[in-house]
Structures are given as C-alpha cells and as structure tokens.
N, C-alpha and C. Protein backbone atom coordinates (compact mmCIF):
# COMPACT_ATOMS: atom_id res chain seq x y z
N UNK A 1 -4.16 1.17 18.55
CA UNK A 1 -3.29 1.37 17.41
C UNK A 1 -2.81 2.83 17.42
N UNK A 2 -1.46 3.09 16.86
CA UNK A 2 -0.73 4.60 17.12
C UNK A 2 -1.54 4.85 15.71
N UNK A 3 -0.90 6.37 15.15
CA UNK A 3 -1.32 6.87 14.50
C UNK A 3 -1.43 6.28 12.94
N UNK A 4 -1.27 6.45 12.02
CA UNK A 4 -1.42 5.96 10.84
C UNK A 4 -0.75 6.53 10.07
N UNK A 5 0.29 5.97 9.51
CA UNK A 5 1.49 6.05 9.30
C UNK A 5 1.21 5.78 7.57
N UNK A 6 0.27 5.45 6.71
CA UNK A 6 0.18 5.17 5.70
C UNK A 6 -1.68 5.63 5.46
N UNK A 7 -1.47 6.43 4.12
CA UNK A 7 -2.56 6.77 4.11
C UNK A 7 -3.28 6.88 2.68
N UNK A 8 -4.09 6.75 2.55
CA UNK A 8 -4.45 6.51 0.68
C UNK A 8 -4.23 7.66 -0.18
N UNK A 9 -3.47 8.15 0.12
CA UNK A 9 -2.56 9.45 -0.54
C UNK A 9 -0.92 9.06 -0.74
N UNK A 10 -0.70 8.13 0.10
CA UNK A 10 0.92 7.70 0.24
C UNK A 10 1.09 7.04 -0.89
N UNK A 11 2.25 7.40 -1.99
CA UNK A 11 2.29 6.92 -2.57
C UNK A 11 3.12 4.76 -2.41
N UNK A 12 2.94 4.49 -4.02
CA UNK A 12 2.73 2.93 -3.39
C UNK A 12 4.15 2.55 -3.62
N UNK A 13 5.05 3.32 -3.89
CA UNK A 13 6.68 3.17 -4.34
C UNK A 13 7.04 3.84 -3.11
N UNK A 14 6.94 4.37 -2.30
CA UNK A 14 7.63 4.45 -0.90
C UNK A 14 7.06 3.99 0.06
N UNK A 15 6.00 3.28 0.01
CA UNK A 15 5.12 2.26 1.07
C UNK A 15 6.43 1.11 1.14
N UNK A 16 6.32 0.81 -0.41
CA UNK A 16 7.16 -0.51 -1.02
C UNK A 16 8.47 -0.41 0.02
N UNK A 17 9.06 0.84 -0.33
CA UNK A 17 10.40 1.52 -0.06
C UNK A 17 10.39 1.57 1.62
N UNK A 18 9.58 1.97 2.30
CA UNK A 18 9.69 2.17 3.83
C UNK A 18 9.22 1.14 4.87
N UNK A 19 8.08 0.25 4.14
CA UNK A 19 7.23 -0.61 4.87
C UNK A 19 7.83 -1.55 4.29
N UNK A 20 8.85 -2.86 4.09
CA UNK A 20 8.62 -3.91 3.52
C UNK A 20 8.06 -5.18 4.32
N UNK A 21 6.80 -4.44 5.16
CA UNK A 21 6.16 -5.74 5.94
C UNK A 21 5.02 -5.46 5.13
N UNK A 22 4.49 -4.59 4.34
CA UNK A 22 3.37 -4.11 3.44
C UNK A 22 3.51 -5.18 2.20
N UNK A 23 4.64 -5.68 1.96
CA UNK A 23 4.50 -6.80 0.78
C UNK A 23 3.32 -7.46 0.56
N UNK A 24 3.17 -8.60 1.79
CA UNK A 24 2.06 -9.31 1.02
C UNK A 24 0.57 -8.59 0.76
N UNK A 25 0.34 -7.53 1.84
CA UNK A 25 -1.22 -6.34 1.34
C UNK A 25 -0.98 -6.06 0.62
N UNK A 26 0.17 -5.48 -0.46
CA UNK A 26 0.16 -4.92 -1.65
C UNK A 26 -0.20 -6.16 -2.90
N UNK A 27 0.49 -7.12 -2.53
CA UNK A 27 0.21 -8.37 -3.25
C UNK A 27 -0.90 -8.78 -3.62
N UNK A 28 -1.36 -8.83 -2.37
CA UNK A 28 -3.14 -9.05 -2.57
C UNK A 28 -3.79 -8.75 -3.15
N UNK A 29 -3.64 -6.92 -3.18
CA UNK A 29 -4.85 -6.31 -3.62
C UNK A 29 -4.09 -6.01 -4.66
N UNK A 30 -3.01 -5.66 -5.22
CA UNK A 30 -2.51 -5.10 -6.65
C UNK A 30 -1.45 -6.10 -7.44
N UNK A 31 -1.42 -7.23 -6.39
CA UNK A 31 -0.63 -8.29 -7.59
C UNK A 31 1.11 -7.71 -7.51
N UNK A 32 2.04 -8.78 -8.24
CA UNK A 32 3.15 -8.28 -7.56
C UNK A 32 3.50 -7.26 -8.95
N UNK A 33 2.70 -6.89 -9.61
CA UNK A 33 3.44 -5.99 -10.77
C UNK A 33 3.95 -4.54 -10.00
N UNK A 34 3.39 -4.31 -8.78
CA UNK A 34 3.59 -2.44 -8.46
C UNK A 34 5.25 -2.66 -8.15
N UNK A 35 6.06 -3.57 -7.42
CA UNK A 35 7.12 -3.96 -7.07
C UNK A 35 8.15 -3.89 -8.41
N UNK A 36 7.75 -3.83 -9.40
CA UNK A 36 8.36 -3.31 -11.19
C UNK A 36 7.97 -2.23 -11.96
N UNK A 37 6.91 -1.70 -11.58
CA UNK A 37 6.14 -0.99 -12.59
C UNK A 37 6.55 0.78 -11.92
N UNK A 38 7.26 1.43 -13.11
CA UNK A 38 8.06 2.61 -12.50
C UNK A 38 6.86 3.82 -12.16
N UNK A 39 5.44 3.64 -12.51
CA UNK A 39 4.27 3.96 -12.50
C UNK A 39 4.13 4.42 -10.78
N UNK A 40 4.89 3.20 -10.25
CA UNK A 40 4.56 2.84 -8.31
C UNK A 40 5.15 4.22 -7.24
N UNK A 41 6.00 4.81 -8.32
CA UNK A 41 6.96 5.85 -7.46
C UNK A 41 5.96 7.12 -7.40
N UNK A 42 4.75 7.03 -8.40
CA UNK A 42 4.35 8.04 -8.65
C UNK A 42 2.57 8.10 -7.92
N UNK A 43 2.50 6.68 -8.41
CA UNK A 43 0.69 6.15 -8.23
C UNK A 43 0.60 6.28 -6.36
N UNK A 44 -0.41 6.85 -6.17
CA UNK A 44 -0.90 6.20 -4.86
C UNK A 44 -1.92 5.55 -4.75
N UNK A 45 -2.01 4.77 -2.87
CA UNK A 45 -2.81 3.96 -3.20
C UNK A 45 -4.33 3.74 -3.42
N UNK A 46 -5.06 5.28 -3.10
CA UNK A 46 -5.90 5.68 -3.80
C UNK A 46 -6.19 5.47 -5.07
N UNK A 47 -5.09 5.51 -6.14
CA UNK A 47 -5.13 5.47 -7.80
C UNK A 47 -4.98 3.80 -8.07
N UNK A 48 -4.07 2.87 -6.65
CA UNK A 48 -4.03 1.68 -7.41
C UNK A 48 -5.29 1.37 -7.19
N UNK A 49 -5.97 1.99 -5.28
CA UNK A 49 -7.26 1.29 -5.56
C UNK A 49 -8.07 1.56 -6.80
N UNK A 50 -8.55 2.76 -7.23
CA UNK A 50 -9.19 2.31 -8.36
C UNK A 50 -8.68 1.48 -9.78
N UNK A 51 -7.43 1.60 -9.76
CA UNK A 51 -7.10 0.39 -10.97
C UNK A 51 -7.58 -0.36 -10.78
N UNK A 52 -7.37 -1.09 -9.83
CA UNK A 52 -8.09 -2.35 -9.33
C UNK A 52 -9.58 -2.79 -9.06
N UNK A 53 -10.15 -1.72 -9.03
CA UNK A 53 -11.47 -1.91 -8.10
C UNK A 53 -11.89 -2.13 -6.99
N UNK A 54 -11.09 -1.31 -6.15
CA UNK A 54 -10.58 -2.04 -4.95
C UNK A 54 -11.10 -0.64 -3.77
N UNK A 55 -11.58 -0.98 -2.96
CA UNK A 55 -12.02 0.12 -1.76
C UNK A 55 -10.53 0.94 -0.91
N UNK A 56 -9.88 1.90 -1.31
CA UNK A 56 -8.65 2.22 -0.52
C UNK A 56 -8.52 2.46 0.80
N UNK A 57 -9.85 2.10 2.10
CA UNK A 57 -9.85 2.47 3.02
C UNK A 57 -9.67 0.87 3.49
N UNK A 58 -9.89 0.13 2.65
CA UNK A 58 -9.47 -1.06 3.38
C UNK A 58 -8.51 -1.45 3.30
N UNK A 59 -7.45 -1.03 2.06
CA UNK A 59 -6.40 -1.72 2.07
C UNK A 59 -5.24 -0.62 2.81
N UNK A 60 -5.94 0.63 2.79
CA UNK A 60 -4.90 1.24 3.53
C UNK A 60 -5.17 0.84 5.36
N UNK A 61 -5.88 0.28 5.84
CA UNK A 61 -6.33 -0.27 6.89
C UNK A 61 -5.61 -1.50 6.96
N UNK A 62 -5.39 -2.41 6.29
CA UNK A 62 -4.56 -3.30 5.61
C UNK A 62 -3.01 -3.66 6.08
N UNK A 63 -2.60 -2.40 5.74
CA UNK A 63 -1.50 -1.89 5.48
C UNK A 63 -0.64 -1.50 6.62
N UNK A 64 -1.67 -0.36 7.41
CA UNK A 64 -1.52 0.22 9.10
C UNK A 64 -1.22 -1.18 9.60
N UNK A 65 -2.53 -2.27 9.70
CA UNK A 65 -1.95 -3.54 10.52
C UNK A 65 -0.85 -4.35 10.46
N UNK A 66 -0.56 -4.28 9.46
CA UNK A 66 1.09 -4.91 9.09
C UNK A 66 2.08 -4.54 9.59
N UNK A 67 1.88 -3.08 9.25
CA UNK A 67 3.49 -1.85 9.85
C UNK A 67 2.85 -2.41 11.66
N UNK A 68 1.79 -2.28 12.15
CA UNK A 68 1.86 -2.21 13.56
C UNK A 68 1.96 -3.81 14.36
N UNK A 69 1.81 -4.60 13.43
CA UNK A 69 1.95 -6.36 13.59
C UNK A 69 3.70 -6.28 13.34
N UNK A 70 4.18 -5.49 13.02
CA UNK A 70 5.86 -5.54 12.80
C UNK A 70 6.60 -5.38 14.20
N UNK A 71 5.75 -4.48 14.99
CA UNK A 71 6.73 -3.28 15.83
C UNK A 71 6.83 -4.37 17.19
C-alpha cells in the first residue's frame, strides 16, 4: 500500500469532497448524516470517531483501502 493519503486528523468534509469512493466507510461508521451536517467541513475523523464510539485507526484504515481499491 502507498502512503496514506487520509488520516484521523483529515477532516470528514473534504474526505467526502476528494475521496467519493470513502462513501460507504463513512456510512458505516457515521451514518449518512456527515454528507448534510455543515459540522463535516469542520469535524475530523478523529472527532467523528469519538461521536460515535468508534476506534479512528480503523476507520481511517478503512478509508486508505477504498481510495487504494479505486486506483
């Protein structure tokens, strides 16, 4: 795998914005509200993981495989 291109600091409104193969991982773990919620431009995915309860090393792991399952 190349480098890692998304990282639990990235926020989750330009993941949305740059990755749209990241859809359904974001779905998963945060439901489709981040795709509306003007919160997304600002939140990263560090902050959704804890909204959620959610471990951010997995979903940003998640995330990497998608963008690199694209290329």
């Amino acid at each position: 795998m190349s480098e890692h291109k998304i990282t639990k600091k990235s926020s989750i409104g330009e993941v949305i914005k740059k990755y749209p193969e990241t859809e359904g991982v974001l779905k998963k773990y945060f439901g489709s509200g981040c795709f509306t919620c003007p919160g997304s431009k600002m939140e990263d995915i560090a902050f959704g993981a804890m909204m959620h309860n959610m471990d951010p090393e997995i979903i940003v792991k998640e995330l990497n495989e998608a963008i690199e399952k694209k290329k």
